[in-house]
N, C-alpha and C. Protein backbone atom coordinates (compact mmCIF):
# COMPACT_ATOMS: atom_id res chain seq x y z
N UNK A 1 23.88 96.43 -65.08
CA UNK A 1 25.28 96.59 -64.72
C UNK A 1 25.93 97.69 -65.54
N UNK A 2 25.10 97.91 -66.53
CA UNK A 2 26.01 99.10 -68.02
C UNK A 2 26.07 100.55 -67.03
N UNK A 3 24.84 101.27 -65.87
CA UNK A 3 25.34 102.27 -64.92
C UNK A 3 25.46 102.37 -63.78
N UNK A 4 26.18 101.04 -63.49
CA UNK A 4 27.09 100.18 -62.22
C UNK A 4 28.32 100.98 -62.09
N UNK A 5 28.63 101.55 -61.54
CA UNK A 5 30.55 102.52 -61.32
C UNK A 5 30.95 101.81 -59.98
N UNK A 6 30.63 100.98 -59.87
CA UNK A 6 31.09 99.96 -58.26
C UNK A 6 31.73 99.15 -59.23
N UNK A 7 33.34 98.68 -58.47
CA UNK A 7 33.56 97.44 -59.40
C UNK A 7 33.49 96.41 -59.28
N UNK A 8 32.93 95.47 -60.20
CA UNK A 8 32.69 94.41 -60.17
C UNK A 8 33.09 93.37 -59.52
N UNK A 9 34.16 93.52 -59.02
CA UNK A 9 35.22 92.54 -58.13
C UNK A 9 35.10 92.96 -56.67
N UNK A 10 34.61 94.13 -56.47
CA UNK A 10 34.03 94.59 -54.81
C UNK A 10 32.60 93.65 -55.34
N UNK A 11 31.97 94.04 -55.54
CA UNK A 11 30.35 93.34 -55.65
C UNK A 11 30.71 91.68 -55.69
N UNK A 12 31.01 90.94 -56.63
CA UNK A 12 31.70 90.11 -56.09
C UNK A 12 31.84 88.94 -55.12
N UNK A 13 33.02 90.13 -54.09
CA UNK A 13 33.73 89.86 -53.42
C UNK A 13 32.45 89.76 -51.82
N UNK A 14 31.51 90.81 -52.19
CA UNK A 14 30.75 91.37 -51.35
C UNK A 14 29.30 90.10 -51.48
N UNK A 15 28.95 89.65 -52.37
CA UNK A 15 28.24 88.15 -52.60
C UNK A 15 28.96 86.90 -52.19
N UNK A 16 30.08 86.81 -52.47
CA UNK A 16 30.97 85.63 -51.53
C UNK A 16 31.03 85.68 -50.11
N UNK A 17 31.21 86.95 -49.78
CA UNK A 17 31.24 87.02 -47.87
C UNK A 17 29.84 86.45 -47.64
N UNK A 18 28.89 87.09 -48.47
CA UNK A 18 27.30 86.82 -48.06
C UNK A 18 27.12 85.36 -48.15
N UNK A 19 28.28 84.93 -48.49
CA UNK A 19 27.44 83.16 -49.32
C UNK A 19 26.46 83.25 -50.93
N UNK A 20 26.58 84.29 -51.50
CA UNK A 20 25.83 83.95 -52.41
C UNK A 20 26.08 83.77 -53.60
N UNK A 21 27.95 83.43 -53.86
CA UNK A 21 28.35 82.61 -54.87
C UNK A 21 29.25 82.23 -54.44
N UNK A 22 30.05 81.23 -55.03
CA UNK A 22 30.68 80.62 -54.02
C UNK A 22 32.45 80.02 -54.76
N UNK A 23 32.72 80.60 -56.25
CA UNK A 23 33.57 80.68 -57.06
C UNK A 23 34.77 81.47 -56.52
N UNK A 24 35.52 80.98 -55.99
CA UNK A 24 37.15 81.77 -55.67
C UNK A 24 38.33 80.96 -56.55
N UNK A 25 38.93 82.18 -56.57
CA UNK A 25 40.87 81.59 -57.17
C UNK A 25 41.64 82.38 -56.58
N UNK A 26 42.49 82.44 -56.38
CA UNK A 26 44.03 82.76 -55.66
C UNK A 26 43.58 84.61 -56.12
N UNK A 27 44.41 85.03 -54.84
CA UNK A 27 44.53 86.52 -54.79
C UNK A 27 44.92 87.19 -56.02
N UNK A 28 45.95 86.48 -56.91
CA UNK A 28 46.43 87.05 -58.06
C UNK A 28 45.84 87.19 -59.26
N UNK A 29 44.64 85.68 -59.33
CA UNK A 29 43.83 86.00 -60.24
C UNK A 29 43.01 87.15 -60.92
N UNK A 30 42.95 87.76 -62.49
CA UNK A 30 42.25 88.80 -62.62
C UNK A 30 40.61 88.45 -62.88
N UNK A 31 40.43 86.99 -63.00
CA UNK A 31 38.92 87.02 -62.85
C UNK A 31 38.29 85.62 -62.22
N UNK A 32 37.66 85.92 -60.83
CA UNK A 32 37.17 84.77 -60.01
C UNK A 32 36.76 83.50 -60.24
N UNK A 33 36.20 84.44 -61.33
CA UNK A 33 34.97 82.93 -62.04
C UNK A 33 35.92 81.84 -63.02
N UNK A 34 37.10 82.47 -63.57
CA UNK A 34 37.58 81.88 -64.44
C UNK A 34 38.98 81.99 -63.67
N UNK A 35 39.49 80.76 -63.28
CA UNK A 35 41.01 80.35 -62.90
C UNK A 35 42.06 80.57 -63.57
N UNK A 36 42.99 81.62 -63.54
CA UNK A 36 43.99 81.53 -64.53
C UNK A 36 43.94 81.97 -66.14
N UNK A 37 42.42 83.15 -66.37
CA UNK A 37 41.84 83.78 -67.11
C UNK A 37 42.97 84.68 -67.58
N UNK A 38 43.30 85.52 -68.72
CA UNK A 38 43.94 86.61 -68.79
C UNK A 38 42.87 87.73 -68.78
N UNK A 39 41.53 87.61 -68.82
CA UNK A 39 40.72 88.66 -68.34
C UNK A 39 40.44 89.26 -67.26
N UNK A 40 39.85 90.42 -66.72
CA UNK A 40 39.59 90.63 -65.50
C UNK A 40 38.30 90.67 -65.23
N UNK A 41 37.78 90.35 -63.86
CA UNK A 41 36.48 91.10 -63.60
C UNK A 41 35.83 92.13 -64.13
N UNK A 42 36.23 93.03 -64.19
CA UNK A 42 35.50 94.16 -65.43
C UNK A 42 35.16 94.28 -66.60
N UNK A 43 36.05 93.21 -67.71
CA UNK A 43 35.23 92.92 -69.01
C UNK A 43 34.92 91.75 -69.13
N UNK A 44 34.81 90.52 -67.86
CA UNK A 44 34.17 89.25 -67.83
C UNK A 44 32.61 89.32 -68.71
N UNK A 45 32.04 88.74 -69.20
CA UNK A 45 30.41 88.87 -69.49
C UNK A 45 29.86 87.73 -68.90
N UNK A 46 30.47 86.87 -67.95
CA UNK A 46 30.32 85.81 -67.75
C UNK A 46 29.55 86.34 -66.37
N UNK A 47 30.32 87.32 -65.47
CA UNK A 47 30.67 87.87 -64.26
C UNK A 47 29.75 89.10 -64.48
N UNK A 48 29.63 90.08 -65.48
CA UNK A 48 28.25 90.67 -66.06
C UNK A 48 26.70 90.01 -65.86
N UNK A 49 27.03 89.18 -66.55
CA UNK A 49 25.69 88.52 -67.03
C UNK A 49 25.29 88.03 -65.28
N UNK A 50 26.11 87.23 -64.77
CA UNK A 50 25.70 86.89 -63.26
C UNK A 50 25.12 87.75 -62.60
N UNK A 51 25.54 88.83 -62.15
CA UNK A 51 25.75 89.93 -61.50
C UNK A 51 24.58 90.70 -62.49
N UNK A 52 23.92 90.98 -63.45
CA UNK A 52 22.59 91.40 -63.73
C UNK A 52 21.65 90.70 -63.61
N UNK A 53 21.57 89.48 -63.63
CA UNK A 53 20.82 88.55 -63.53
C UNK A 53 19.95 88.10 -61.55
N UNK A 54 21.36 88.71 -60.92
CA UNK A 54 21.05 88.56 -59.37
C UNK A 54 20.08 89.83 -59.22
N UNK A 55 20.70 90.63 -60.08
CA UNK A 55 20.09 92.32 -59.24
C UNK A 55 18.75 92.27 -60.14
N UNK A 56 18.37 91.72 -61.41
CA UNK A 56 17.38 91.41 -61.46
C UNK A 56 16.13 90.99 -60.66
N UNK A 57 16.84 90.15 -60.06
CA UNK A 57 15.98 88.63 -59.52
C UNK A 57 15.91 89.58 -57.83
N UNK A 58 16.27 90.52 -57.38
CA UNK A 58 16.45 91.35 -56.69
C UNK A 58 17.22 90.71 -55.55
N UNK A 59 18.16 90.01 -55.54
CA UNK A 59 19.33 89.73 -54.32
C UNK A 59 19.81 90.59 -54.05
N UNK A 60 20.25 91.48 -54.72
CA UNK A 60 21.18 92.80 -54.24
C UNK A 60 20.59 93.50 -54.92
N UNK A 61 21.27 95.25 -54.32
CA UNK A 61 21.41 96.22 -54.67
C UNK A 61 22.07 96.95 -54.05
N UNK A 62 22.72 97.76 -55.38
CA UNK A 62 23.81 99.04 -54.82
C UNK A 62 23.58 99.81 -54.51
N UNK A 63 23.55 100.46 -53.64
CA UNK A 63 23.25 101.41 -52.90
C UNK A 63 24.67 102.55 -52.30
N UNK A 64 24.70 103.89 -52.05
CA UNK A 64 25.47 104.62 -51.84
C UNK A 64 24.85 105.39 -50.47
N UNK A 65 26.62 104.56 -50.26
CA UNK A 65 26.40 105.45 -48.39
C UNK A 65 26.58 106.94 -48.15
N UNK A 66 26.69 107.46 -46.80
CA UNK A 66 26.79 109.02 -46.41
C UNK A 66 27.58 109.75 -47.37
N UNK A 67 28.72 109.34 -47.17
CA UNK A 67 30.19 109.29 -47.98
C UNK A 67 30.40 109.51 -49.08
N UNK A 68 29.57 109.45 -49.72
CA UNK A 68 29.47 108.96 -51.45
C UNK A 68 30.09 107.79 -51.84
N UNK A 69 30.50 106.72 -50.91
CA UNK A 69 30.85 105.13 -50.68
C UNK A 69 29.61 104.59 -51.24
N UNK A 70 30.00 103.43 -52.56
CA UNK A 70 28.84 102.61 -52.46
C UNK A 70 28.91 101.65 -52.20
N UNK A 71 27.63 100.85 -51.64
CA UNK A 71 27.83 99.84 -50.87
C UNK A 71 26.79 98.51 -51.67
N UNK A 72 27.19 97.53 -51.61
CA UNK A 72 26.13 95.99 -51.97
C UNK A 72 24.84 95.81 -50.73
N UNK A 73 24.31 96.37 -51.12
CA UNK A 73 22.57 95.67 -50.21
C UNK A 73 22.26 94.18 -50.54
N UNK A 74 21.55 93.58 -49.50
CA UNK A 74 21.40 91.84 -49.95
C UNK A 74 20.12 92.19 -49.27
C-alpha cells in the first residue's frame, strides 16, 4: 500500500460494492472501519493493514486505465 496513489477510501469503497468487506458508517464519517473515528481513511493502519493483506492474498489489484484513471481489479 506504501506505492498505492489510489485513495484508500475509493479502494474501499470499490471492495464493498464487490461484497468483499462489508464495514460501513454514515457518509460523514472520515474512517469506515471505525464509527465516529477522528481519523481518516488515509492514515487508518487498521484500513492499511486490511487492504495489504487482501492485495497480498491476491483479491485485488490496482490497475490503471486508458486515462491514466486507476482502477480496483478483483
Amino acid at each position: 500500500m506504501k506505492d498505492i496513489v489510489t485513495s484508500r477510501r475509493f479502494i474501499f469503497k470499490a471492495l464493498q460494492e464487490a461484497g468483499m468487506v462489508s464495514f460501513d458508517g454514515p457518509k460523514g464519517d472520515f474512517c469506515l472501519m471505525h464509527l465516529g473515528a477522528s481519523h481518516d481513511m488515509e492514515t487508518c493502519s487498521t484500513v492499511e493493514e486490511l487492504l495489504q493483506q487482501l492485495m497480498d492474498q491476491g483479491w485485488f489489484e490496482i490497475g490503471e486505465g486508458n486515462k491514466g484513471e486507476q482502477h480496483v481489479c478483483m
